[in-house]
Protein backbone atom coordinates (compact mmCIF):
# COMPACT_ATOMS: atom_id res chain seq x y z
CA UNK A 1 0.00 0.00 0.00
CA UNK A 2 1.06 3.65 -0.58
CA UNK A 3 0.81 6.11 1.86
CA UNK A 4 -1.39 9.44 0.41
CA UNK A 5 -3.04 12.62 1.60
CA UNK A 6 -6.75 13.12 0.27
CA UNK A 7 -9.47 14.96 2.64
CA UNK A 8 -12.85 15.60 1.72
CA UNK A 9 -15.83 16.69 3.18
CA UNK A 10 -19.48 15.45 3.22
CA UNK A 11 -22.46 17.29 5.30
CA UNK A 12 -19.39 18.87 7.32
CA UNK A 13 -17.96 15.49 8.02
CA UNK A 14 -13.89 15.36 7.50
CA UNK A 15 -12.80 12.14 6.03
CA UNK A 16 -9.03 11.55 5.46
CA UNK A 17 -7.92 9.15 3.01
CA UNK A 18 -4.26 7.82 4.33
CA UNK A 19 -3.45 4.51 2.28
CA UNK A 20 -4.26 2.64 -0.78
CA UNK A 21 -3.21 -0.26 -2.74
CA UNK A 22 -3.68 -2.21 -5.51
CA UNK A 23 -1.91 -5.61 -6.01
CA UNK A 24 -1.43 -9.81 -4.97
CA UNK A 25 -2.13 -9.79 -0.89
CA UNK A 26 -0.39 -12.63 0.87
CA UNK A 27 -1.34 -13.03 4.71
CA UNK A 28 -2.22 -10.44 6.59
CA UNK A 29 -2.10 -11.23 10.71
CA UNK A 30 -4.65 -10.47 12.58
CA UNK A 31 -5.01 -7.02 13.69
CA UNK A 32 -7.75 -4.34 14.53
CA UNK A 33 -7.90 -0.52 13.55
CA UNK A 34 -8.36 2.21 15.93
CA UNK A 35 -11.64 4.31 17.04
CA UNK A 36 -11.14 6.30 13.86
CA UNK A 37 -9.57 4.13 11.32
CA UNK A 38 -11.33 2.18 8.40
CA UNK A 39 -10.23 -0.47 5.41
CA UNK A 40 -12.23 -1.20 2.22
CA UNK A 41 -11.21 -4.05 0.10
CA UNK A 42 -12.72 -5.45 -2.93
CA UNK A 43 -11.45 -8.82 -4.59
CA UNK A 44 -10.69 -8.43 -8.20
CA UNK A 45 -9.07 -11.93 -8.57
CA UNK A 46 -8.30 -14.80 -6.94
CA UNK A 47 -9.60 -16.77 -3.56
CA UNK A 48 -8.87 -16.21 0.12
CA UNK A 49 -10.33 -16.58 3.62
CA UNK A 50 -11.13 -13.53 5.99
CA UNK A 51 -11.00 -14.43 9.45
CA UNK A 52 -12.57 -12.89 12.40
CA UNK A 53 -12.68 -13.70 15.85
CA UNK A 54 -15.22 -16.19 15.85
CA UNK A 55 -16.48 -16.18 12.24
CA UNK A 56 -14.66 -17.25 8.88
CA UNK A 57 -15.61 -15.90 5.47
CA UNK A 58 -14.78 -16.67 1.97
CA UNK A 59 -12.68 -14.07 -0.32
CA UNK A 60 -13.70 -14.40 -4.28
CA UNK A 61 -13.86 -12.16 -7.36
CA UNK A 62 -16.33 -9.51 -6.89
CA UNK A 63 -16.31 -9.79 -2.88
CA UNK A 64 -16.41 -6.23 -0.88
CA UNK A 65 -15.43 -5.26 2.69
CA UNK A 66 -15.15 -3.37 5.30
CA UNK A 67 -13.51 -3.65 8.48
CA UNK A 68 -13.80 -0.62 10.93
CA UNK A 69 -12.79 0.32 14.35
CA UNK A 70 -12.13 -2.82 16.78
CA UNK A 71 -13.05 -5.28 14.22
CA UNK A 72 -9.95 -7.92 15.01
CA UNK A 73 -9.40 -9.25 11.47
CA UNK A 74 -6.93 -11.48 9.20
CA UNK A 75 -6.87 -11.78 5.46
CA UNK A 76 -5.26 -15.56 4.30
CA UNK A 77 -4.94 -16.18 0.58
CA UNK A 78 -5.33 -19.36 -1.02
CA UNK A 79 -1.54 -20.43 -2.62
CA UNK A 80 -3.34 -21.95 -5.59
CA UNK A 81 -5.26 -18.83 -6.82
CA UNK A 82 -3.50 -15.78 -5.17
CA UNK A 83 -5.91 -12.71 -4.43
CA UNK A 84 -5.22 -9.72 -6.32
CA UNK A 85 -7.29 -6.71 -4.52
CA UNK A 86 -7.26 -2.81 -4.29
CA UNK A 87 -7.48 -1.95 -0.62
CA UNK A 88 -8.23 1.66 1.02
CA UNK A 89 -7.42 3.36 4.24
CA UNK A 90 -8.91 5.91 5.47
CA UNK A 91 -9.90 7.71 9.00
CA UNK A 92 -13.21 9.83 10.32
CA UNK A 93 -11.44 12.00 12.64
CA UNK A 94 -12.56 12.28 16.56
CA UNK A 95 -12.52 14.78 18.92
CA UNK A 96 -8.33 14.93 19.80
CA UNK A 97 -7.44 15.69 23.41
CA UNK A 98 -8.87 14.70 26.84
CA UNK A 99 -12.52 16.60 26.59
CA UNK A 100 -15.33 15.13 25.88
CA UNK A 101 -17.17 14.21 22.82
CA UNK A 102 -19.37 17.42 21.48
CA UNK A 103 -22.36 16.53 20.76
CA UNK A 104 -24.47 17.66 17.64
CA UNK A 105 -28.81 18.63 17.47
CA UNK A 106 -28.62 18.23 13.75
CA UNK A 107 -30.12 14.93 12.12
CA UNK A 108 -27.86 13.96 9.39
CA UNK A 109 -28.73 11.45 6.39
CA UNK A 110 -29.58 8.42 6.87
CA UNK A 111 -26.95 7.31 4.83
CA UNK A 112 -23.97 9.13 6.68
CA UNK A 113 -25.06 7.82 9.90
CA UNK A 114 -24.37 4.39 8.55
CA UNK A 115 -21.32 5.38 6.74
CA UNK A 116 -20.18 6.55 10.39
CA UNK A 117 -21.55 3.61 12.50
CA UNK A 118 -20.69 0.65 10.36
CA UNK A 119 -18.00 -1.51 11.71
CA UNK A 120 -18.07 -4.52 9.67
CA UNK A 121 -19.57 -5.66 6.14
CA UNK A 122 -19.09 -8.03 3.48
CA UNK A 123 -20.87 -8.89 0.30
CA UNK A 124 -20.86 -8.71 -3.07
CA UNK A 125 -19.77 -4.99 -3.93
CA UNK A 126 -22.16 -3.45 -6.33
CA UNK A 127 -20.92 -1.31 -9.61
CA UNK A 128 -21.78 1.88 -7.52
CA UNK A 129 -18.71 0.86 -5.02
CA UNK A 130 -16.37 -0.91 -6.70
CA UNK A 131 -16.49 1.60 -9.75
CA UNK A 132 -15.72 4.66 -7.99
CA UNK A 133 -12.84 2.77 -5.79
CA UNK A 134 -11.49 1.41 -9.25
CA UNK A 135 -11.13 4.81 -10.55
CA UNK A 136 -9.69 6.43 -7.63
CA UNK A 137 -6.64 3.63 -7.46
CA UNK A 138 -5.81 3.91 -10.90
CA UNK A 139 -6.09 7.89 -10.81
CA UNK A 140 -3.33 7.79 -7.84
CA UNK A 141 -1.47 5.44 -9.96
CA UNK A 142 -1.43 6.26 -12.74
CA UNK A 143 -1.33 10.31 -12.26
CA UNK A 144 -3.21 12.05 -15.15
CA UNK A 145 -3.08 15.36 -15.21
CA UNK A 146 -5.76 16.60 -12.68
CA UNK A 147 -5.61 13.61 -10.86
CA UNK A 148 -5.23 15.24 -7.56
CA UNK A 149 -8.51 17.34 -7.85
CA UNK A 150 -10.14 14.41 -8.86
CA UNK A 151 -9.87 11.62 -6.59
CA UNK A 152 -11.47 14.04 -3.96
CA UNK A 153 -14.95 14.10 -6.09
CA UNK A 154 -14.35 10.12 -6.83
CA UNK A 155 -13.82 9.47 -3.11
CA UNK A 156 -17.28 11.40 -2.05
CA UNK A 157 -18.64 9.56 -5.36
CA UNK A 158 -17.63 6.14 -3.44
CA UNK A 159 -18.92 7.21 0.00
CA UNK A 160 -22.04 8.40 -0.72
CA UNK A 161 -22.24 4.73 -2.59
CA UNK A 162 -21.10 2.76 0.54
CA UNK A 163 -23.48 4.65 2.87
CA UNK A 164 -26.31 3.91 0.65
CA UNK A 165 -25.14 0.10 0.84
CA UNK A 166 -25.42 -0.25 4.65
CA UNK A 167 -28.24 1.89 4.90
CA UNK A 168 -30.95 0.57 7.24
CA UNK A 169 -33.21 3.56 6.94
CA UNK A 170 -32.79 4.48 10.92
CA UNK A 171 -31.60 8.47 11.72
CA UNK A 172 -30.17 9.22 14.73
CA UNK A 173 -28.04 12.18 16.31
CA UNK A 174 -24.12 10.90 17.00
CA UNK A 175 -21.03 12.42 18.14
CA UNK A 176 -20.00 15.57 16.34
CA UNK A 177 -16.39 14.60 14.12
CA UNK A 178 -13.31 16.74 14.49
CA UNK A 179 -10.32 17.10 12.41
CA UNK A 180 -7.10 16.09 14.66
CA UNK A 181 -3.81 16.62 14.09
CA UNK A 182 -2.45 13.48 14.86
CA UNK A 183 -4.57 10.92 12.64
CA UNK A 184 -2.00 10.19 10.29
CA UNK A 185 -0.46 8.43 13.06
CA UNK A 186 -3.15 5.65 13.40
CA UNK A 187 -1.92 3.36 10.54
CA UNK A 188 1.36 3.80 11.73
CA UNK A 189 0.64 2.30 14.73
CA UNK A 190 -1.04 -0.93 14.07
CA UNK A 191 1.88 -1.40 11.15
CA UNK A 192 4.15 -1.08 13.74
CA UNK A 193 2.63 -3.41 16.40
CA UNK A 194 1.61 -5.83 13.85
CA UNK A 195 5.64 -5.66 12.51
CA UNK A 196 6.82 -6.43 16.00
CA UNK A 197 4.60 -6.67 19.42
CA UNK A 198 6.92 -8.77 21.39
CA UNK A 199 9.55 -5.97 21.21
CA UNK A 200 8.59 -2.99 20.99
CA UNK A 201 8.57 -0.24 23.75
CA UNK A 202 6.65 2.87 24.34
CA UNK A 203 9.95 5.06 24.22
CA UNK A 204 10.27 3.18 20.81
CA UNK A 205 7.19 3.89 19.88
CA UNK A 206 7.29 7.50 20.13
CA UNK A 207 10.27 7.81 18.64
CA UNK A 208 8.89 6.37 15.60
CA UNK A 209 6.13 8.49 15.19
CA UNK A 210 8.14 11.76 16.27
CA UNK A 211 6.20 12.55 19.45
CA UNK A 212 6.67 12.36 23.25
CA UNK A 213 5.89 9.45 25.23
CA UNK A 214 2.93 11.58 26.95
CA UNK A 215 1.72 12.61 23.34
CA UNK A 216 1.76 9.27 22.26
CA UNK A 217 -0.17 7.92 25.83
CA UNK A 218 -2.81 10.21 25.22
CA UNK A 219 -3.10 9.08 21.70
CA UNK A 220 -3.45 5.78 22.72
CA UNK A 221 -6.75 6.30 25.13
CA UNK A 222 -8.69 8.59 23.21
CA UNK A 223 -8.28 6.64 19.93
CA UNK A 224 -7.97 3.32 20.83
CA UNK A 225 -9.61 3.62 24.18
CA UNK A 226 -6.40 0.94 25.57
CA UNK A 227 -2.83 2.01 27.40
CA UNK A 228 0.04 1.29 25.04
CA UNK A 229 0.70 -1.91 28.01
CA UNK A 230 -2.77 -2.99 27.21
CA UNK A 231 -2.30 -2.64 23.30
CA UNK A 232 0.54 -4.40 23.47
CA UNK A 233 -0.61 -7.37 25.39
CA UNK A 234 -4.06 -7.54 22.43
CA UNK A 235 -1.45 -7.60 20.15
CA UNK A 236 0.72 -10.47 21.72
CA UNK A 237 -2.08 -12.42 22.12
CA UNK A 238 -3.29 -12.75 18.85
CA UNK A 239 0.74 -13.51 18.16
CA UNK A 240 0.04 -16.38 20.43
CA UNK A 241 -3.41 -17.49 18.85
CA UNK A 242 -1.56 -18.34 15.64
CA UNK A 243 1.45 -20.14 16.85
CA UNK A 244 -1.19 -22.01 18.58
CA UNK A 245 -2.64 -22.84 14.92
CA UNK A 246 0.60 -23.48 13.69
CA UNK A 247 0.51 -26.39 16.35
CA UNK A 248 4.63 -26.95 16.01
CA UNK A 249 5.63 -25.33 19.70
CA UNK A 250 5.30 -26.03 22.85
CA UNK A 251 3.04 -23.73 25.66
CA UNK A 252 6.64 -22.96 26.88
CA UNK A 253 7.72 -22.33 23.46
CA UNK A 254 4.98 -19.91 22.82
CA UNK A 255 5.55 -17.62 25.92
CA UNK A 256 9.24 -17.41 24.97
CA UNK A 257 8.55 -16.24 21.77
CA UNK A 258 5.50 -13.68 22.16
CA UNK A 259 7.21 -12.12 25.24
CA UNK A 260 5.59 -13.76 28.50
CA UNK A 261 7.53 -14.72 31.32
CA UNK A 262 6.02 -18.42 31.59
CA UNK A 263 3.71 -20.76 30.19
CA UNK A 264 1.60 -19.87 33.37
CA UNK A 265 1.60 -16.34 32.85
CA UNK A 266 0.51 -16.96 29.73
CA UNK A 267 -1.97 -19.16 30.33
CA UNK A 268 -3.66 -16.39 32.89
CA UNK A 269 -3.22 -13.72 30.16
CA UNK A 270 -4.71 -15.89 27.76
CA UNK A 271 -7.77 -17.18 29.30
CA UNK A 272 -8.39 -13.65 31.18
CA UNK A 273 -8.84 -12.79 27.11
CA UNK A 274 -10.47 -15.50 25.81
CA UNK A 275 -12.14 -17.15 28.65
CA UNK A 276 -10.45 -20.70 27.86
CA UNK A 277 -6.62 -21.85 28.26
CA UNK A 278 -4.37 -22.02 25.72
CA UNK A 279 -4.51 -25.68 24.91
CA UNK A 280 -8.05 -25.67 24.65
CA UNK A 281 -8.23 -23.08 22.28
CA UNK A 282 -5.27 -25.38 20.31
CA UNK A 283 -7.60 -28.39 20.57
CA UNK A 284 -10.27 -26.22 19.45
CA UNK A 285 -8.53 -25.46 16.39
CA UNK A 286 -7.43 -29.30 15.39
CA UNK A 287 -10.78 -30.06 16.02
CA UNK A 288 -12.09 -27.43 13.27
CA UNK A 289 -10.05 -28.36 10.95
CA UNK A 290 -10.20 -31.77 11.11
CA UNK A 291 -14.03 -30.77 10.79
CA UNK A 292 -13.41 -29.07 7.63
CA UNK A 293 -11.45 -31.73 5.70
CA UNK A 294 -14.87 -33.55 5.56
């Protein structure tokens, strides 16, 4: 994916378009996105498996979806037919610092307030969506002359088109959106613990992004609503669900590798998590697949 810089606005909404990417996926580990933070993928080629917490879905041509904040997630292609997709990232600003949430009197659309409150959807994407999101990859990669004024006016195009899709018909009042100065950092982030969780340290962590360790605590709360000791340990943890999969290590093995002290330790972690020890979640897993095989 290539990092980019593209903000519009719709009914006084800011919506900041950070990454996109076009191109064969391998695996992507699990991971989640932040308060703010959402990815659209549609599957031009290929076949795959998208894997939530508790639910598995299959990836073909034509498939579409989202995956917003807290939505734990991993993307595994199938080696036979590779998945070729064009993926977008992009954020819905929140209110930055410690105050509280404004709130706003004014109904908006329908369709906004399920552009805004969807967290998860999959399906097959209709030519309104995948159209638009077409356009708007090969404008950024292709760079026509005007492309930069026009991906704006494709983007609003493509969420006008995506709030339509989940629309429900409800209205409600939300949460009023802010710009803040510090969004680009989100995707930063979660490529950074997803790189490395076992290792990396909060002093690190700021130095990466060019703040201060207080900046970067209060970015944590008010956007993922976790400590970066909290974040860390999520992010571990799903380390340790799929060397679990794998099924070649030991317990000890395991904790040694994703950063716990012992097994035990691990074991507490882990079931204070998932509500079940490591081993059964292991046994779980043998049992699914040998499920599946039939």
């Amino acid at each position: 994916m290539a990092d980019v810089n593209y903000k519009l606005s719709l009914e006084g909404i800011q919506f900041h378009i950070v990454s996109v990417g076009r191109g064969n996926t391998g695996h992507i580990k699990m991971h989640s996105h932040s308060i703010a933070s959402y990815e659209i993928h549609y599957i031009e080629s290929g076949q795959g498996v998208l894997r939530l917490r508790r639910d598995e879905y299959t990836l073909k041509k034509g498939t579409f979806y989202l995956t917003g904040p807290g939505i734990a997630h991993e993307q595994i292609t199938i080696s036979e037919e590779p998945m070729r997709e064009i993926v977008m990232y992009y954020t819905v600003p929140l209110v930055c610092g410690g105050g509280e949430n404004l709130k706003s009197h004014i109904k908006r659309e329908a369709w906004l307030e399920q552009l805004l409150s969807q967290r998860f959807w999959i399906g097959e994407g209709p030519r309104e969506v995948w159209e638009p999101f077409k356009r708007i990859i090969s404008e950024i990669q292709e760079k026509p002359p005007g492309y930069r004024t026009l991906v704006p006016f494709l983007a609003g195009e493509l969420f006008i088109s995506l709030g339509r899709l989940y629309q429900t018909g409800t209205m409600d009042t939300g949460d009023t959106y802010v710009p803040c100065s510090d969004e680009v950092k989100y995707l930063q982030i979660e490529r950074i613990f997803l790189d490395d969780p076992v290792h990396i340290t909060i002093q690190k962590l700021a130095k990466e992004l060019g703040l201060s360790v207080r900046q970067v605590q209060r970015l944590m709360k008010s956007h993922y609503g976790m400590t970066f000791r909290q974040m860390q340990m999520e992010n571990k943890l799903e380390l340790v669900c799929r060397m679990l999969e794998e099924k070649e290590n030991s317990l000890e093995e395991i904790a040694e590798r994703a950063g716990f002290s012992s097994a035990d330790y691990l074991g507490y972690c882990f079931k204070q998590k998932y509500g079940i020890p490591p081993g059964k979640y292991r046994r779980k897993e043998e049992d699914s697949v040998s499920w599946q095989k039939y």
